[in-house]
N, C-alpha and C. Protein backbone atom coordinates (compact mmCIF):
# COMPACT_ATOMS: atom_id res chain seq x y z
N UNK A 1 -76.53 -92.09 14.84
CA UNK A 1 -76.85 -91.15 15.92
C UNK A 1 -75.75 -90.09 16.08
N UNK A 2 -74.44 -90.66 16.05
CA UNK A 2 -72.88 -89.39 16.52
C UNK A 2 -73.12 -89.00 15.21
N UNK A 3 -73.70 -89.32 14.18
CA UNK A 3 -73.64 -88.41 12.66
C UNK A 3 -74.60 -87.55 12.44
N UNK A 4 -75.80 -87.81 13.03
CA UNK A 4 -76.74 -86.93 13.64
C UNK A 4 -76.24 -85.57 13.83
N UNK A 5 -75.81 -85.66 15.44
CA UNK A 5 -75.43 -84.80 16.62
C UNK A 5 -74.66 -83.79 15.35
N UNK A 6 -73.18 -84.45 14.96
CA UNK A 6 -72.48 -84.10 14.33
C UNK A 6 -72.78 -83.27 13.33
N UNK A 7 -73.62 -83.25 12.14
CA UNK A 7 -74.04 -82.85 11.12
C UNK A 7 -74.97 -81.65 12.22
N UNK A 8 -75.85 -81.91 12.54
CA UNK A 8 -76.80 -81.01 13.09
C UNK A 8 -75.57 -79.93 13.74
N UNK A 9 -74.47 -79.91 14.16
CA UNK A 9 -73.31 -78.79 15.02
C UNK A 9 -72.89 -78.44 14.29
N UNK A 10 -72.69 -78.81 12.90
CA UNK A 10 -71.89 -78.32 12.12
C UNK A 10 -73.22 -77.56 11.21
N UNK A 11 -74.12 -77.73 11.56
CA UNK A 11 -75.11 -77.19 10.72
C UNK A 11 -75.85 -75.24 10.82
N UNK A 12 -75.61 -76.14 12.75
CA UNK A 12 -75.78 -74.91 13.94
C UNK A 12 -74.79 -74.03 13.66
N UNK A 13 -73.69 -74.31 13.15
CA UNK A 13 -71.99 -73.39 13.77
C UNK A 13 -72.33 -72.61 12.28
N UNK A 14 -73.29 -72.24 11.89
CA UNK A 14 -73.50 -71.23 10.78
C UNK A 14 -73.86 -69.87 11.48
N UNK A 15 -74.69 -70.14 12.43
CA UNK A 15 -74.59 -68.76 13.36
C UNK A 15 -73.57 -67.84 13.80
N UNK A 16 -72.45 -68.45 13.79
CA UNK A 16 -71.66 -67.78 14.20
C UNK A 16 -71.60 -66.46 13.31
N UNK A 17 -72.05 -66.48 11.82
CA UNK A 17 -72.20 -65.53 10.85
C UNK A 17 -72.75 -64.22 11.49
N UNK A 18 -73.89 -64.41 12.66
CA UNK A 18 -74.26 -63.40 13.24
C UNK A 18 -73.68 -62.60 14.27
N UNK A 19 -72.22 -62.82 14.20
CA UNK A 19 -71.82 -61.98 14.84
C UNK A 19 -71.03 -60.72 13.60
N UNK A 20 -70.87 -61.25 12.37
CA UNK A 20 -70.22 -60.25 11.34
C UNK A 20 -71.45 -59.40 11.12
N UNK A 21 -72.86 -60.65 11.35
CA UNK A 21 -73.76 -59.11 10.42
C UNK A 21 -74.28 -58.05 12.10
N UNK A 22 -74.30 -58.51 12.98
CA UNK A 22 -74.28 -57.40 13.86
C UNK A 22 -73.65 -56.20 14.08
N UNK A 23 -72.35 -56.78 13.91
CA UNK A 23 -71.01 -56.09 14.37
C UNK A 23 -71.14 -55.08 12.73
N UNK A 24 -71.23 -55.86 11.49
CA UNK A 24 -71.43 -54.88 10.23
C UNK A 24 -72.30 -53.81 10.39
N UNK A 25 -73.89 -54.06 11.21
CA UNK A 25 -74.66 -53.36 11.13
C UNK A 25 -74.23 -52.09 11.67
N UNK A 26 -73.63 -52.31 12.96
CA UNK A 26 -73.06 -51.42 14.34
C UNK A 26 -71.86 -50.65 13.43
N UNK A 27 -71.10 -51.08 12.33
CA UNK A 27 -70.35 -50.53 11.90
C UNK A 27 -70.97 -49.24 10.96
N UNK A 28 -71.85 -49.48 9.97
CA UNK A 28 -72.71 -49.26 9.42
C UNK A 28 -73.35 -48.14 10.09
N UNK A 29 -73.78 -48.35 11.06
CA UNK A 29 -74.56 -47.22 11.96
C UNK A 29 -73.81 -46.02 12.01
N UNK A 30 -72.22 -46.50 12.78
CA UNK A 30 -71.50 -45.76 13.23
C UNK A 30 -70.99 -44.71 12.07
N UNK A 31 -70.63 -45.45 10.88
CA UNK A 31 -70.16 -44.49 9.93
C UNK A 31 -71.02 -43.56 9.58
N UNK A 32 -72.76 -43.56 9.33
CA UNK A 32 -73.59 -43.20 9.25
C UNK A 32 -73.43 -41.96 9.90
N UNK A 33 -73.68 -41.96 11.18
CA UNK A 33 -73.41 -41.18 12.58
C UNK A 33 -72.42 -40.03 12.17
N UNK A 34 -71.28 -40.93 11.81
CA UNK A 34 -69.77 -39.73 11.85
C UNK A 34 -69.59 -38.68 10.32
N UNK A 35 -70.46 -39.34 9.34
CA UNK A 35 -70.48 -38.85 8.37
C UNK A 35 -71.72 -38.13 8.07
N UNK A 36 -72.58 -38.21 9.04
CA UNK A 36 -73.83 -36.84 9.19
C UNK A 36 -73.18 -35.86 10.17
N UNK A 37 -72.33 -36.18 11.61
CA UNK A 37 -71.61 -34.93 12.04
C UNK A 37 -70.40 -34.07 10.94
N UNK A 38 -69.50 -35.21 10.48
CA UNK A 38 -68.99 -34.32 9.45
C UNK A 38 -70.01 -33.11 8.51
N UNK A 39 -71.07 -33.20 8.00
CA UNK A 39 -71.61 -32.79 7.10
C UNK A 39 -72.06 -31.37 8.12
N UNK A 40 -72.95 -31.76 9.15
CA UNK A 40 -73.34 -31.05 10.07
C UNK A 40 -72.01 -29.67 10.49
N UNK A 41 -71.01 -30.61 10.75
CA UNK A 41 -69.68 -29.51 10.95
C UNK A 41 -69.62 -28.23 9.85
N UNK A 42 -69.66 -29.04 8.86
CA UNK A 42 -69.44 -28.43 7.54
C UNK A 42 -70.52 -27.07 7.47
N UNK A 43 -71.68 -27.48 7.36
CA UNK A 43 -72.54 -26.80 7.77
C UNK A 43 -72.96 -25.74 9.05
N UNK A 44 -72.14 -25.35 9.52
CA UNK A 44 -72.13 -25.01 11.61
C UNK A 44 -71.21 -23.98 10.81
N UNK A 45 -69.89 -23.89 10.10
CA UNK A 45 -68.87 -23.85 9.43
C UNK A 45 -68.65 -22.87 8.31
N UNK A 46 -69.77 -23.65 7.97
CA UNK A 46 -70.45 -22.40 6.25
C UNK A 46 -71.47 -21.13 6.85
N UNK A 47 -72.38 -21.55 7.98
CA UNK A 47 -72.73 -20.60 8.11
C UNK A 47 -72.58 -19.44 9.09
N UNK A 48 -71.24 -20.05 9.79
CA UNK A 48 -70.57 -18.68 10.40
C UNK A 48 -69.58 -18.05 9.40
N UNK A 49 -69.15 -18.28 8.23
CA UNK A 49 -68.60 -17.99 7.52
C UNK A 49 -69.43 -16.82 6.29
N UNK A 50 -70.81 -17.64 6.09
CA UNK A 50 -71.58 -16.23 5.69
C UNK A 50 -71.91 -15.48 6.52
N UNK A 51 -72.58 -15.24 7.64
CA UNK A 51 -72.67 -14.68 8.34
C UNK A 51 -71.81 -13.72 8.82
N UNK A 52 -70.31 -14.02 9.00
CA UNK A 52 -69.44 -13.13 9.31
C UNK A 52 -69.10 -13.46 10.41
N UNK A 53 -69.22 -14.57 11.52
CA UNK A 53 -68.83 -15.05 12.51
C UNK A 53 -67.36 -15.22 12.82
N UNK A 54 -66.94 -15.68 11.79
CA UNK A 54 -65.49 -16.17 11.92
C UNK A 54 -65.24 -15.34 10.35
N UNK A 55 -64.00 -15.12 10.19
CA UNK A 55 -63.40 -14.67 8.75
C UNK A 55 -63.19 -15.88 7.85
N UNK A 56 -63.40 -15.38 6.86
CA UNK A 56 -63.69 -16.47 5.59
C UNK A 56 -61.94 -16.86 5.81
N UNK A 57 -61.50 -18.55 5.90
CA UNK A 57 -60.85 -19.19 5.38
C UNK A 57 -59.94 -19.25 4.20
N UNK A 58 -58.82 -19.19 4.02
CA UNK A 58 -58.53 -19.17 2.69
C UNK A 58 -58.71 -20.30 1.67
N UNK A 59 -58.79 -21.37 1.79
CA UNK A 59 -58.96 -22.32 1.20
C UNK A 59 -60.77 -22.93 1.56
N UNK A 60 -61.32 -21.91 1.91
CA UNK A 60 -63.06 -22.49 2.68
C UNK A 60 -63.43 -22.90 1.37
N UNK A 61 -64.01 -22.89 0.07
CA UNK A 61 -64.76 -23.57 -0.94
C UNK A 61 -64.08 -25.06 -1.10
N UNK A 62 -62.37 -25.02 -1.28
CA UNK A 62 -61.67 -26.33 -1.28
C UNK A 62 -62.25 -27.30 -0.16
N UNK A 63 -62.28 -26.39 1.16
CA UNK A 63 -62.27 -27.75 2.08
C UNK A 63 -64.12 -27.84 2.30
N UNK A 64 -64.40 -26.80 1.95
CA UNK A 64 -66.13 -27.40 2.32
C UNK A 64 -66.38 -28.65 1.54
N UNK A 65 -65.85 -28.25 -0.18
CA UNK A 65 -66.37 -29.92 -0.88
C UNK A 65 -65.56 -30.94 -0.40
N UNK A 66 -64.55 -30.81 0.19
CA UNK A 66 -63.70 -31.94 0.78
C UNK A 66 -64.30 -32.50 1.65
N UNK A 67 -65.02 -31.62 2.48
CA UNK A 67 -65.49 -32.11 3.67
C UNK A 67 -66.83 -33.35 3.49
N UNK A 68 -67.62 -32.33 2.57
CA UNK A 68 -68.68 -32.93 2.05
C UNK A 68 -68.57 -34.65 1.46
N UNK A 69 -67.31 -34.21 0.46
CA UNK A 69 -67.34 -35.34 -0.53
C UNK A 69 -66.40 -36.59 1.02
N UNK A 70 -65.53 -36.19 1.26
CA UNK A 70 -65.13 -36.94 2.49
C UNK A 70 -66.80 -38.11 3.12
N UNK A 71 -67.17 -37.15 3.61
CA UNK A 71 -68.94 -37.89 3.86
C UNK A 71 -69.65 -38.68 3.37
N UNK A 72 -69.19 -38.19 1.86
CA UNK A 72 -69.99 -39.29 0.83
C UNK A 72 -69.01 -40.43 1.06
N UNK A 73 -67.87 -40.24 1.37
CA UNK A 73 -67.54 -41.73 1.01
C UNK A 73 -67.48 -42.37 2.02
N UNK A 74 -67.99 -42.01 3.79
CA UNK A 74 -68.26 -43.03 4.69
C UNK A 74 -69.97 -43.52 4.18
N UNK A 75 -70.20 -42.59 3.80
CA UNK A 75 -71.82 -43.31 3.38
C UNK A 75 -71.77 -44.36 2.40
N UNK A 76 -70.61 -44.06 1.90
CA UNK A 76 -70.75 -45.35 0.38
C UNK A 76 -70.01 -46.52 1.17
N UNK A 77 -69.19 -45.89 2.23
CA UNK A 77 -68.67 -47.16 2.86
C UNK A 77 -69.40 -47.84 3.87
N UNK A 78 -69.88 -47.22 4.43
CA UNK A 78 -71.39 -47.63 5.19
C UNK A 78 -72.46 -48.45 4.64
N UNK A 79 -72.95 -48.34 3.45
CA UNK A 79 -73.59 -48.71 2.36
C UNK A 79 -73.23 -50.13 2.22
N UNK A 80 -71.97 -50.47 2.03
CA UNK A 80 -70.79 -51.58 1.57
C UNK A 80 -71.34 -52.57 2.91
N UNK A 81 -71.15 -51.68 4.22
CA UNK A 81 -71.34 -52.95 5.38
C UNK A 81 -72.52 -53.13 5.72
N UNK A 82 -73.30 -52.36 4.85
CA UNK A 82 -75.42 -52.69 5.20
C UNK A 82 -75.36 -53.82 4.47
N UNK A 83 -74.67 -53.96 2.97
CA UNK A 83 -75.08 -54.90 2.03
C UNK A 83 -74.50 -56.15 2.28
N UNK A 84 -73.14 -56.13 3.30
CA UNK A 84 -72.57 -57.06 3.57
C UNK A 84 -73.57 -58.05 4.62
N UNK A 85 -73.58 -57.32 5.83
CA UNK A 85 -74.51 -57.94 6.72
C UNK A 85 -75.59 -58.31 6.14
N UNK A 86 -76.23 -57.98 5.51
CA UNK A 86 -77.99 -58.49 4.99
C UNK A 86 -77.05 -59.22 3.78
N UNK A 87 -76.47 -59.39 3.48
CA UNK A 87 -76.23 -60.50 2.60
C UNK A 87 -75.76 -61.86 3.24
N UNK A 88 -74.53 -61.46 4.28
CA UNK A 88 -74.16 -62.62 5.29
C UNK A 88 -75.51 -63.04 5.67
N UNK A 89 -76.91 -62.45 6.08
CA UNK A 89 -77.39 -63.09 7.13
C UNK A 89 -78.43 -64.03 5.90
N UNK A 90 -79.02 -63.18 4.91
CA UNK A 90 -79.32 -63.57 3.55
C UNK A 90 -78.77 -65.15 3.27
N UNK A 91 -77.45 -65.35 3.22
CA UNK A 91 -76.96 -66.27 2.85
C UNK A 91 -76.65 -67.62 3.72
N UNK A 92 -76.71 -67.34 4.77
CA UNK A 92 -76.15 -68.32 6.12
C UNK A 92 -77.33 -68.30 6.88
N UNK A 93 -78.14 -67.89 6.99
CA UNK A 93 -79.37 -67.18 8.11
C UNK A 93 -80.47 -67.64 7.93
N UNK A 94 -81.26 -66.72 7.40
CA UNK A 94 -82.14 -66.74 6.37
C UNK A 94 -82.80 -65.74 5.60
N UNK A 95 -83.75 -65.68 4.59
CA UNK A 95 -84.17 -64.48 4.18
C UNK A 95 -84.76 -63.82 4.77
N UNK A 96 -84.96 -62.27 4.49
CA UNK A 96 -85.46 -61.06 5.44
C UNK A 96 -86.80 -61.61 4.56
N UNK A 97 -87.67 -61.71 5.44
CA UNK A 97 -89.52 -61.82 4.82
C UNK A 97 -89.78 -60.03 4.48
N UNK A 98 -89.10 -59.21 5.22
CA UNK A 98 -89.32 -57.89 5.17
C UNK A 98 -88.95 -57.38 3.85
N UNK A 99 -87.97 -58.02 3.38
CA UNK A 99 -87.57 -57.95 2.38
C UNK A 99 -88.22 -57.66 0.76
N UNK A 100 -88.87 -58.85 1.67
CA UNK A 100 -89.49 -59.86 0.11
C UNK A 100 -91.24 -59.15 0.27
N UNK A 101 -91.69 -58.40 1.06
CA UNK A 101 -92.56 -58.20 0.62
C UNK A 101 -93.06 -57.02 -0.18
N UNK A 102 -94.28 -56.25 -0.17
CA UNK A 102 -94.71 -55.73 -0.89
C UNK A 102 -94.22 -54.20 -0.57
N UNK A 103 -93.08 -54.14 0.41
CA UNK A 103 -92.26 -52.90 0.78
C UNK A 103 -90.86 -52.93 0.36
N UNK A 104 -90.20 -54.46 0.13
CA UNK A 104 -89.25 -54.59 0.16
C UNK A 104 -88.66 -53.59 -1.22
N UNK A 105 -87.57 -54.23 -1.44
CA UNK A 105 -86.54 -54.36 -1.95
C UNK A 105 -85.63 -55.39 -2.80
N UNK A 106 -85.46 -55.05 -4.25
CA UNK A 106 -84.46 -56.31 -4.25
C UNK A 106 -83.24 -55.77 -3.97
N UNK A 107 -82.75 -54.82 -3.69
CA UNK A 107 -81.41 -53.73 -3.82
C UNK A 107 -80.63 -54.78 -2.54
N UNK A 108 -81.03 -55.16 -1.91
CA UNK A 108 -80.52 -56.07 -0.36
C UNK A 108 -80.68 -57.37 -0.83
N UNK A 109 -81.45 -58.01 -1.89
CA UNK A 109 -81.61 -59.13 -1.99
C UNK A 109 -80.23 -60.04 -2.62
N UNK A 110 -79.80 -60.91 -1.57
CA UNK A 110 -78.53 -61.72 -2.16
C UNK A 110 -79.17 -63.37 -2.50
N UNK A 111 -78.46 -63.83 -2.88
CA UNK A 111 -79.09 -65.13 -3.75
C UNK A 111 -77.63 -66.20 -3.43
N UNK A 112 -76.61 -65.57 -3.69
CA UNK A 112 -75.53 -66.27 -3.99
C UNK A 112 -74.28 -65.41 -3.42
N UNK A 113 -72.75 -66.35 -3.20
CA UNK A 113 -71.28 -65.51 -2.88
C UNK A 113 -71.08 -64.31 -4.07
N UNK A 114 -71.54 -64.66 -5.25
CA UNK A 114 -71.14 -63.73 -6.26
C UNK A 114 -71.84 -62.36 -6.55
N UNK A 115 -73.17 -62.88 -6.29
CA UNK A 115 -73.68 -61.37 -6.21
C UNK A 115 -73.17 -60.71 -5.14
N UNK A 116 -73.26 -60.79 -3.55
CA UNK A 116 -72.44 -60.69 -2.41
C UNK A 116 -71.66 -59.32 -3.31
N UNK A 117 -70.38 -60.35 -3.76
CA UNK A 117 -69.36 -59.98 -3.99
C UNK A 117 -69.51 -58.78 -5.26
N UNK A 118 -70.24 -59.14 -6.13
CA UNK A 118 -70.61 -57.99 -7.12
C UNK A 118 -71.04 -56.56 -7.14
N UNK A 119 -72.33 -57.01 -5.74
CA UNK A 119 -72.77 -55.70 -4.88
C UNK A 119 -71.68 -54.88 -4.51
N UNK A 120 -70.99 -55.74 -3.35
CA UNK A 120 -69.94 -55.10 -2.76
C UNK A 120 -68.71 -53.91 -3.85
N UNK A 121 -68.38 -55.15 -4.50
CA UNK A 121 -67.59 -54.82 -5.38
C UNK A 121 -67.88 -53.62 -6.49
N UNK A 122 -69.44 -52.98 -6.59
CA UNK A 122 -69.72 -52.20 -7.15
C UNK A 122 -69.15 -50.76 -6.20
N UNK A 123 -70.05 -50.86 -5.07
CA UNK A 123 -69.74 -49.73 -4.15
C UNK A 123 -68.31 -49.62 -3.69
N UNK A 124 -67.41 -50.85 -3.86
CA UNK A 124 -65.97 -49.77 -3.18
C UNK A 124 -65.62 -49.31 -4.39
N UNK A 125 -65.80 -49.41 -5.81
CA UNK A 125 -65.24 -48.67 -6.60
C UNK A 125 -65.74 -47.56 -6.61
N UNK A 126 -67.26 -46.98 -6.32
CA UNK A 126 -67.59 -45.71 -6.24
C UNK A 126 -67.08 -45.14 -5.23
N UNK A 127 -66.47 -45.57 -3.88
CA UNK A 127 -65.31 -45.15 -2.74
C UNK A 127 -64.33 -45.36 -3.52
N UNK A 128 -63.85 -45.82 -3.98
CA UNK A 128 -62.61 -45.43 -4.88
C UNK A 128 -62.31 -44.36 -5.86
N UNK A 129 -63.53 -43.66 -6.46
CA UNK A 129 -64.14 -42.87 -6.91
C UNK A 129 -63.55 -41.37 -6.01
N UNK A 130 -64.69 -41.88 -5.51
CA UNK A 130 -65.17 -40.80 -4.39
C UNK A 130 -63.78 -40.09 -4.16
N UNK A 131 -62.62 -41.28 -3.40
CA UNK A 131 -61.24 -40.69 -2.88
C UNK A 131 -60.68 -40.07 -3.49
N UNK A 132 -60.42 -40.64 -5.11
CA UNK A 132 -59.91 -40.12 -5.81
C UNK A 132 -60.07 -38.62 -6.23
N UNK A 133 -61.50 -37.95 -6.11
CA UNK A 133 -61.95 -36.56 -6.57
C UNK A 133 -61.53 -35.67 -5.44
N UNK A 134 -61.83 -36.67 -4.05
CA UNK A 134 -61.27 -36.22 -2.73
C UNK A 134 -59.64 -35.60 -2.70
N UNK A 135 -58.91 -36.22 -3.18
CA UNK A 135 -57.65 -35.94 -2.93
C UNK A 135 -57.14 -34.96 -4.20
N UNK A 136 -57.59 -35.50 -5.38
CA UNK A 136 -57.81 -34.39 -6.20
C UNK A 136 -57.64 -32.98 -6.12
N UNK A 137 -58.96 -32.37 -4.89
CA UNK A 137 -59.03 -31.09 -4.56
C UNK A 137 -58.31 -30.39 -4.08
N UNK A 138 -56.81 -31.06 -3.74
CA UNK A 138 -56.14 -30.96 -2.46
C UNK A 138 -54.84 -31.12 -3.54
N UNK A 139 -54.92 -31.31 -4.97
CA UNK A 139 -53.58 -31.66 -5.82
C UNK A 139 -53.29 -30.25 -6.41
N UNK A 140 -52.14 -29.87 -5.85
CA UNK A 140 -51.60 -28.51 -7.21
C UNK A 140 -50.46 -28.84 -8.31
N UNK A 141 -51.42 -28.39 -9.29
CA UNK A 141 -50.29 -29.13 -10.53
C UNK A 141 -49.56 -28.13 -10.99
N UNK A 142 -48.29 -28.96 -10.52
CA UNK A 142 -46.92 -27.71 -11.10
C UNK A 142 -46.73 -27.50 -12.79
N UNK A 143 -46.52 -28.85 -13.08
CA UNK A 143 -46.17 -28.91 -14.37
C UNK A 143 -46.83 -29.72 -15.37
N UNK A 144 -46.67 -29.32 -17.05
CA UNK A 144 -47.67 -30.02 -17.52
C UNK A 144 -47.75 -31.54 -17.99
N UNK A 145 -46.51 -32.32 -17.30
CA UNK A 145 -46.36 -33.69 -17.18
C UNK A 145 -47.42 -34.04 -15.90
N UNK A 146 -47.83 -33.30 -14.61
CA UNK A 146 -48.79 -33.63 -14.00
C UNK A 146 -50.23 -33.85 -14.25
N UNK A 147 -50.11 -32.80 -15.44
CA UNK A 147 -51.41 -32.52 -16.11
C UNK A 147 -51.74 -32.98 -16.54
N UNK A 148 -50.93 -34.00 -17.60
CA UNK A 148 -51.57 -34.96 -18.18
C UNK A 148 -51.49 -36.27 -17.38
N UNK A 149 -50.64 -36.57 -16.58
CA UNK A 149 -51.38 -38.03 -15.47
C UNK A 149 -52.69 -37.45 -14.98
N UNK A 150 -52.99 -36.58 -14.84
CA UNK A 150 -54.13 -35.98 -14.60
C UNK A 150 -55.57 -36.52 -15.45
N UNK A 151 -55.36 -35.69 -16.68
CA UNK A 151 -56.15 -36.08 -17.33
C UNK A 151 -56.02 -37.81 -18.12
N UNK A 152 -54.42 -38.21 -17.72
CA UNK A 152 -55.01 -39.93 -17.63
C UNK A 152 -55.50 -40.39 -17.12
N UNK A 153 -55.70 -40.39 -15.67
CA UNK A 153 -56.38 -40.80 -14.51
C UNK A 153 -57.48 -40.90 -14.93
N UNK A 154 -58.28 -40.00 -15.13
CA UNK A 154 -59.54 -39.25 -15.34
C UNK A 154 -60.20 -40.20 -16.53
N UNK A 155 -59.06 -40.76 -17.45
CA UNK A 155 -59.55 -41.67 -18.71
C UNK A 155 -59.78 -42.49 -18.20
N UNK A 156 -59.03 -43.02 -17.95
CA UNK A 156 -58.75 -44.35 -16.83
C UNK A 156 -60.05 -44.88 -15.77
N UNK A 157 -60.30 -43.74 -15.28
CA UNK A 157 -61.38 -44.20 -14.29
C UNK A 157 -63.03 -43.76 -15.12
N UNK A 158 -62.55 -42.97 -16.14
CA UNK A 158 -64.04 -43.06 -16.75
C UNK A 158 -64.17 -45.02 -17.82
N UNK A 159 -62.91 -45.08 -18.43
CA UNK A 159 -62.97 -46.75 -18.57
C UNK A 159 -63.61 -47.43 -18.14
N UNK A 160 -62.71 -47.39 -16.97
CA UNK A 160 -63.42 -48.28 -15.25
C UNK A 160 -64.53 -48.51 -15.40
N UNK A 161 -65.50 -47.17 -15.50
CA UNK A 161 -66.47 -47.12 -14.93
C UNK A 161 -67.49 -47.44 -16.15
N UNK A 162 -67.05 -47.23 -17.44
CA UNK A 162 -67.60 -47.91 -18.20
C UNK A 162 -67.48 -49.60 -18.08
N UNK A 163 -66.94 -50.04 -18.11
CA UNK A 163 -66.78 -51.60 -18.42
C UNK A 163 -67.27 -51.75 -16.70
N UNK A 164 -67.41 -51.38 -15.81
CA UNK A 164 -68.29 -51.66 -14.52
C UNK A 164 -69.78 -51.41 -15.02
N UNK A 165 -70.57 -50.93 -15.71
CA UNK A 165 -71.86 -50.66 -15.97
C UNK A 165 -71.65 -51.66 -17.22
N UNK A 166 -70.74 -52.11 -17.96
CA UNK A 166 -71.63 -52.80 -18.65
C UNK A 166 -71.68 -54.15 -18.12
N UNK A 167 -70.69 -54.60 -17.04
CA UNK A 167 -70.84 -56.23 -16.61
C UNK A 167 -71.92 -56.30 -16.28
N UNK A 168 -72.63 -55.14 -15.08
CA UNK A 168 -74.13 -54.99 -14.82
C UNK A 168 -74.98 -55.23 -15.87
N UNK A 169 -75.26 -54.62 -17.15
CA UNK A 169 -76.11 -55.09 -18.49
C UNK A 169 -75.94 -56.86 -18.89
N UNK A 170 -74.45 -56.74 -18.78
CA UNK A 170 -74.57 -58.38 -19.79
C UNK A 170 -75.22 -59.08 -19.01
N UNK A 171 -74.55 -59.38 -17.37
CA UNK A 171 -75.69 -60.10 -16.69
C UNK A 171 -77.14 -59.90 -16.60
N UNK A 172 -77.40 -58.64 -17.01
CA UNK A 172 -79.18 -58.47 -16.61
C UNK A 172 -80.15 -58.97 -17.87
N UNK A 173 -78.80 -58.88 -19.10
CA UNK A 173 -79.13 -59.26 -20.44
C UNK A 173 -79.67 -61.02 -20.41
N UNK A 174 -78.67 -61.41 -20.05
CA UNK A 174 -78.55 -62.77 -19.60
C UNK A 174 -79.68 -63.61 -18.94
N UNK A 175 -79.85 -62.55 -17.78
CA UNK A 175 -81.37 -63.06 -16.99
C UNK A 175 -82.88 -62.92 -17.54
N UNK A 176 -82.77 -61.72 -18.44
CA UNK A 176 -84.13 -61.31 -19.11
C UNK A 176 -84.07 -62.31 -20.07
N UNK A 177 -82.74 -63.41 -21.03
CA UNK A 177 -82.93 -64.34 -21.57
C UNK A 177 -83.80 -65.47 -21.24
């Protein structure tokens, strides 16, 4: 009977998960939110600038894509805490039926910690990405020792990004086995 009770509380105390995927969702939202006003700014911005409202900026083309690409990467980070929460709740919860039906999606569908983590782990490297082109715009290269960490970087993260698309294949290789 106390092994009962016991097992069944410890069974219950999985809920507590629903407070990460709420609080993820709410996070999620929010970035959403701040990274459509950014864009919106940007936009409010550009077109008093054609217009003739305000005098063109000296650096206005630099910081418009800054601004822009800035945006993309709360969306990719936003993205990160949609997949988190529907995976927490996926995994501890239960499955979204919404999911699974004839509207769904498998793009949300988690199975296991590793996909979780694979998903995830796909999108902060495209925010890692993202920052990197971000700060980029904003780099003046003095000399041609910069230039070429430059164009290492650039190897470097095209690498990356190869051997990230192919872990995606071997596993999908694997499953179509």
């Amino acid at each position: 009977m106390l092994e009962a009770l016991f097992e069944g509380a410890i069974w219950r105390s999985r809920f507590i998960v629903l407070l990460a995927v709420i609080f993820g969702l709410l996070g999620a939202i929010i970035l959403f939110v701040i990274a459509s006003m950014d864009i919106w700014n940007v936009a409010v911005t550009s077109f008093q600038v054609i217009t003739h409202t305000i005098p063109h900026p000296e650096h206005f083309h630099e910081d418009v894509v800054a601004g822009i690409i800035g945006a993309v990467d709360l969306y990719l980070i936003a993205v990160v805490m949609f997949i988190f929460a529907f995976g927490l709740y996926e995994l501890f919860i239960s499955d979204i039926d919404e999911a699974s039906g004839k509207n769904g999606s498998q793009l949300l569908a988690i199975h296991s910690l590793d996909q979780l983590k694979d998903k995830i782990a796909k999108v902060i490297v495209m925010v890692l990405v993202v920052n990197f082109f971000q700060r980029v715009l904003h780099t003046e290269f003095k000399t041609p020792i910069e230039m070429m960490y430059f164009a290492i970087s650039i190897t470097a993260l095209a690498v990356g990004l190869y051997f990230l698309g192919m872990v995606g294949k071997k596993k999908e290789e694997k499953k179509a086995e």
